[in-house]
PDB file of N, CA and C in Angstrom:
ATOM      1  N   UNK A   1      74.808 -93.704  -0.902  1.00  0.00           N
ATOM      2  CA  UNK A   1      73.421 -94.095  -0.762  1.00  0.00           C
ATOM      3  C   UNK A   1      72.946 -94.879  -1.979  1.00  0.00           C
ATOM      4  N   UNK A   2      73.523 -94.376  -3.104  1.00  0.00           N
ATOM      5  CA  UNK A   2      72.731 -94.849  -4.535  1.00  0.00           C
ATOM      6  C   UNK A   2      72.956 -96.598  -4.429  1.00  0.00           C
ATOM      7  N   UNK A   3      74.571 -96.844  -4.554  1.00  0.00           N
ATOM      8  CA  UNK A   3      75.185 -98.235  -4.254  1.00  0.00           C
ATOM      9  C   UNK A   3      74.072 -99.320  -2.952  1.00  0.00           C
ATOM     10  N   UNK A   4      73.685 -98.713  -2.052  1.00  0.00           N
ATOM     11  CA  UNK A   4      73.070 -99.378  -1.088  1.00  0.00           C
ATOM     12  C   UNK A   4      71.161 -99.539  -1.502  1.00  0.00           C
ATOM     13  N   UNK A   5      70.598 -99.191  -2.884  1.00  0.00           N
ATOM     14  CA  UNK A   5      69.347 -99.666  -3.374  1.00  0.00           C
ATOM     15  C   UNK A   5      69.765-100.756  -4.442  1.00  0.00           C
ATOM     16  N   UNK A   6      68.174-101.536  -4.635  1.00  0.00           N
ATOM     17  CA  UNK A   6      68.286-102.318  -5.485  1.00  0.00           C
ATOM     18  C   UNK A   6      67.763-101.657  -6.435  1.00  0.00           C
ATOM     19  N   UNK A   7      67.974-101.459  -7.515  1.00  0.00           N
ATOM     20  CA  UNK A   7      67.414-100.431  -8.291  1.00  0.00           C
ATOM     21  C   UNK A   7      67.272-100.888  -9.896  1.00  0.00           C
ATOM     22  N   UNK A   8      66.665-100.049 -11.130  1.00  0.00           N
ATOM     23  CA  UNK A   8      66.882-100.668 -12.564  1.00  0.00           C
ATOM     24  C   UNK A   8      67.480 -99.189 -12.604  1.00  0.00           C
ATOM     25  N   UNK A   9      66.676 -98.026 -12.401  1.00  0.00           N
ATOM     26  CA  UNK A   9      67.773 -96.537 -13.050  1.00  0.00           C
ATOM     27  C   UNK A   9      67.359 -95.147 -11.582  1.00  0.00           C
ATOM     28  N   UNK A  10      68.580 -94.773 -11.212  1.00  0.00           N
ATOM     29  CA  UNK A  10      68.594 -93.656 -10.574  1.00  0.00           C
ATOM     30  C   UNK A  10      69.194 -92.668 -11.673  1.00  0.00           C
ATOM     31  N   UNK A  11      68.159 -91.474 -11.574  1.00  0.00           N
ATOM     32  CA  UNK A  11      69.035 -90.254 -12.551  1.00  0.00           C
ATOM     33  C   UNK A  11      68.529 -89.000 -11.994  1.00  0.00           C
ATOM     34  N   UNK A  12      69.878 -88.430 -11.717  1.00  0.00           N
ATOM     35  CA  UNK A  12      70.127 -87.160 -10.480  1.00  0.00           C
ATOM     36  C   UNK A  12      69.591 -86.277 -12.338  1.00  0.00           C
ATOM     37  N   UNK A  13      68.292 -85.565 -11.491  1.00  0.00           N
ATOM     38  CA  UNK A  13      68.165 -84.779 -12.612  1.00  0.00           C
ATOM     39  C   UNK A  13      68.563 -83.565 -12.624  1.00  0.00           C
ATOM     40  N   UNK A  14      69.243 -82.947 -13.431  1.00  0.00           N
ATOM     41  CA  UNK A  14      69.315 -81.112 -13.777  1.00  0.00           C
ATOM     42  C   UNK A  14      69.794 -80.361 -12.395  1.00  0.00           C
ATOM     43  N   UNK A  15      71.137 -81.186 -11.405  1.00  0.00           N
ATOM     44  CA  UNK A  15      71.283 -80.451 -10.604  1.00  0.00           C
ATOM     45  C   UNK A  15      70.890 -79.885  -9.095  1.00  0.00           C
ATOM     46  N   UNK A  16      71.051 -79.248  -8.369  1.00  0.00           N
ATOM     47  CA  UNK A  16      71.145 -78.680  -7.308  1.00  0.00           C
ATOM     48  C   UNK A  16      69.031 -78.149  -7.216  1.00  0.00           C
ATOM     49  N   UNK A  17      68.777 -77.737  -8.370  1.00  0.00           N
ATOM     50  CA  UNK A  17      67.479 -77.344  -8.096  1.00  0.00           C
ATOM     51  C   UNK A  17      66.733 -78.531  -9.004  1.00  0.00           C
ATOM     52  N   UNK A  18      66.943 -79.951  -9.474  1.00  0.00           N
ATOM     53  CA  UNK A  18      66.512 -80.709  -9.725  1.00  0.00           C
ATOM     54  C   UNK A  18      66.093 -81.804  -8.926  1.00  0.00           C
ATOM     55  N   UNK A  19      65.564 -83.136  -9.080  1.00  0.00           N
ATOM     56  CA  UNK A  19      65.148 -84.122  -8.535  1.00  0.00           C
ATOM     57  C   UNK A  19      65.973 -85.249  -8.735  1.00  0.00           C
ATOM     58  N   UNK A  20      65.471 -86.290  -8.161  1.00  0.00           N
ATOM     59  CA  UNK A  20      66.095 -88.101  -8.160  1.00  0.00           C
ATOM     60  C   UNK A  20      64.889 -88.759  -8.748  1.00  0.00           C
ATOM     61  N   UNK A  21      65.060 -89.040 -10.247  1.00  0.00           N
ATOM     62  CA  UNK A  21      63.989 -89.832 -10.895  1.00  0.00           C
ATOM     63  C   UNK A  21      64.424 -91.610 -10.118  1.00  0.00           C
ATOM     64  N   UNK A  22      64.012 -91.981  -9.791  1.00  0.00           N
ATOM     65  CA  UNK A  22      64.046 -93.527  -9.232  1.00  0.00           C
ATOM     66  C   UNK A  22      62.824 -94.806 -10.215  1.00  0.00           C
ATOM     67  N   UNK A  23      63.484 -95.251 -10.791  1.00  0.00           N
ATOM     68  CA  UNK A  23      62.747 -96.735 -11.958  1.00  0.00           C
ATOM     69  C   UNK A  23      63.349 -97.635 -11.081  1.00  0.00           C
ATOM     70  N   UNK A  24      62.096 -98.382 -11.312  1.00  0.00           N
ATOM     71  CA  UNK A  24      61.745 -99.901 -10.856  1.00  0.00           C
ATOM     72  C   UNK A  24      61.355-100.452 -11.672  1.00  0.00           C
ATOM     73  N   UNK A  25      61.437-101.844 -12.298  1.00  0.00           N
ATOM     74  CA  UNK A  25      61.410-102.836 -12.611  1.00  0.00           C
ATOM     75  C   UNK A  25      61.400-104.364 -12.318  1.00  0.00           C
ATOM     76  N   UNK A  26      60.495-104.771 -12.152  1.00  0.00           N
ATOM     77  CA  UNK A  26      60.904-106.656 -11.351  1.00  0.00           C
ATOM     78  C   UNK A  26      61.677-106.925 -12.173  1.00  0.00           C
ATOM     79  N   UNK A  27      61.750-107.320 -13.399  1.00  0.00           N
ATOM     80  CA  UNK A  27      62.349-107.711 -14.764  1.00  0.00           C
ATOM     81  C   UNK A  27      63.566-107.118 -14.910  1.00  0.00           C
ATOM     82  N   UNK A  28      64.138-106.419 -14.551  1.00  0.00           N
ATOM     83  CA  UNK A  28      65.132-105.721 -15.045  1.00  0.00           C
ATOM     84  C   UNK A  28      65.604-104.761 -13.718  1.00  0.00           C
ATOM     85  N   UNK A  29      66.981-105.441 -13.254  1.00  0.00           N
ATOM     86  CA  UNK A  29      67.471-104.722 -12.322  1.00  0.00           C
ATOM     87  C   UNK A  29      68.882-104.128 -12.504  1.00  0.00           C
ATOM     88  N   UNK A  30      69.456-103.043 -13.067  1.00  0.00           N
ATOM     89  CA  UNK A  30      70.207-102.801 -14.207  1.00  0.00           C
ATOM     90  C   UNK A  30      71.063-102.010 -13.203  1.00  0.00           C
ATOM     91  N   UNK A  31      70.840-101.784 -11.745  1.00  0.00           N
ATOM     92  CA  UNK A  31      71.680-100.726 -11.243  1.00  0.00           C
ATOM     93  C   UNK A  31      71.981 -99.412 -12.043  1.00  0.00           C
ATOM     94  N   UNK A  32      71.919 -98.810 -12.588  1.00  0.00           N
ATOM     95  CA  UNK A  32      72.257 -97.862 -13.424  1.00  0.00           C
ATOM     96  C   UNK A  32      71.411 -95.860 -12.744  1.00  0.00           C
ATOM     97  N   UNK A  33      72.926 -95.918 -12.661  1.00  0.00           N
ATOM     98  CA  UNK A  33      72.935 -94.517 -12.238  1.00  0.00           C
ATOM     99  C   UNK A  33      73.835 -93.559 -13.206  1.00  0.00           C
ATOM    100  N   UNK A  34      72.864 -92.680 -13.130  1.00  0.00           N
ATOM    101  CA  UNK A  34      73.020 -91.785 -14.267  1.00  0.00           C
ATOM    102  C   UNK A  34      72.783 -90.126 -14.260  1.00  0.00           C
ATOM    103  N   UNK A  35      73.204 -89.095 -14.625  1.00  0.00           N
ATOM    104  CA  UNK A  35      72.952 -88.081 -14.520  1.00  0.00           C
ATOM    105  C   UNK A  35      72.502 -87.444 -15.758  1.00  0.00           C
ATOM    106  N   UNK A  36      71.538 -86.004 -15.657  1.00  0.00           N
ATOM    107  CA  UNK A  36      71.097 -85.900 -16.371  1.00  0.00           C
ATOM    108  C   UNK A  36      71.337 -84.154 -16.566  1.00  0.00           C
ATOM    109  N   UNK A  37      71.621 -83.583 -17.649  1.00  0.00           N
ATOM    110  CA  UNK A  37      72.677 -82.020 -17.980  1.00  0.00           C
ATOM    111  C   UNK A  37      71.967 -81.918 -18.971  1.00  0.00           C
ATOM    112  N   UNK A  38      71.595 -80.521 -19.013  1.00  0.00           N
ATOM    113  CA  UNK A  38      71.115 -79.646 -19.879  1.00  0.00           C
ATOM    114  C   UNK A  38      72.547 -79.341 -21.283  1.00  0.00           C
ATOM    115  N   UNK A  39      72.072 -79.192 -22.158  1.00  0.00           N
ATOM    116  CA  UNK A  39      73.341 -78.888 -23.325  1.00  0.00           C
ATOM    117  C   UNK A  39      72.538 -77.907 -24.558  1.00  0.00           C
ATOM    118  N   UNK A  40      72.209 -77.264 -24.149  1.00  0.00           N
ATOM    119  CA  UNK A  40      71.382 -76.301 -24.880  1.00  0.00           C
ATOM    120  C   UNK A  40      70.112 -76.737 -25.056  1.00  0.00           C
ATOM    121  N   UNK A  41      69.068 -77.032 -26.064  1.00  0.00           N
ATOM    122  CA  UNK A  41      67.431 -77.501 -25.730  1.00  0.00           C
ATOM    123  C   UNK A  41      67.599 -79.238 -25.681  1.00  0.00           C
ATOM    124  N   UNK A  42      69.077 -79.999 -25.504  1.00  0.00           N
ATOM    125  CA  UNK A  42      69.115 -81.234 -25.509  1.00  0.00           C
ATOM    126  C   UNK A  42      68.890 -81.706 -24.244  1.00  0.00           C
ATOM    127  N   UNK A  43      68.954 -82.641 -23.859  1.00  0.00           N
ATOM    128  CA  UNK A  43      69.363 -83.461 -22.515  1.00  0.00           C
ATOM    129  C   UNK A  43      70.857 -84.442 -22.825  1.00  0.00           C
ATOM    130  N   UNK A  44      71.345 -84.236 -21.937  1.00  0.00           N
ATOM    131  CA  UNK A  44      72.526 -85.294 -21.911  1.00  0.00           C
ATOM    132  C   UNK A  44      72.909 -86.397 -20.951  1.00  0.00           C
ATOM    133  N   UNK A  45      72.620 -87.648 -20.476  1.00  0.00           N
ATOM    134  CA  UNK A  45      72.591 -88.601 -19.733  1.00  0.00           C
ATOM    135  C   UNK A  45      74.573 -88.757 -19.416  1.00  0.00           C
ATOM    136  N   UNK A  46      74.681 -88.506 -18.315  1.00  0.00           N
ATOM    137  CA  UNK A  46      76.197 -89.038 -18.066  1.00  0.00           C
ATOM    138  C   UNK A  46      76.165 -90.409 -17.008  1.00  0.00           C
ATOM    139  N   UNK A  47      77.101 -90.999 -17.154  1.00  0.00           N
ATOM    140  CA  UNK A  47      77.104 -92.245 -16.227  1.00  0.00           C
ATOM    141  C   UNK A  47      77.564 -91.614 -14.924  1.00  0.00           C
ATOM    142  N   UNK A  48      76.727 -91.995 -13.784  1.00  0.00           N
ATOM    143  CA  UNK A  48      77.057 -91.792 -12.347  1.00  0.00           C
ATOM    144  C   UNK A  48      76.587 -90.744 -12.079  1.00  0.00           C
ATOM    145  N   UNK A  49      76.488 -90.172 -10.465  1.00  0.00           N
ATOM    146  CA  UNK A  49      75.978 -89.105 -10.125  1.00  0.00           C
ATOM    147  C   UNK A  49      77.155 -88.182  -9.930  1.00  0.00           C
ATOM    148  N   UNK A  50      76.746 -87.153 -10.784  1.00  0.00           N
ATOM    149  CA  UNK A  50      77.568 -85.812 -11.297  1.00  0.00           C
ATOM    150  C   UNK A  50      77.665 -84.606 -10.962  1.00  0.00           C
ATOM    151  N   UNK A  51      78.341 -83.811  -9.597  1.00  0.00           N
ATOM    152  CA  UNK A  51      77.573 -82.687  -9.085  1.00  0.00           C
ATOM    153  C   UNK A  51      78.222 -81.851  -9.565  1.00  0.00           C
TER     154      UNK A  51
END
């Protein structure tokens, strides 16, 4: 599904009980999908969607 938007950033947030943050931009269409993991009080961004 992700591959088939035009998109600037998809980021599968925090999992199974998390959300799909979706950015738009006219200016900037960056495709960029990304996941997003807890690492103790950090956040950690990984490339691609990560289940």
């Amino acid at each position: 599904m992700w591959k088939n938007l035009n998109h600037d950033q998809l980021i599968y947030e925090f999992g199974e009980t998390g959300w799909i943050h979706a950015g738009s931009d006219e200016r900037r269409k960056r495709n960029m999908e990304l996941t997003a993991v807890r690492r103790g009080s950090r956040v950690q961004y990984l490339p691609g969607p990560v289940a």
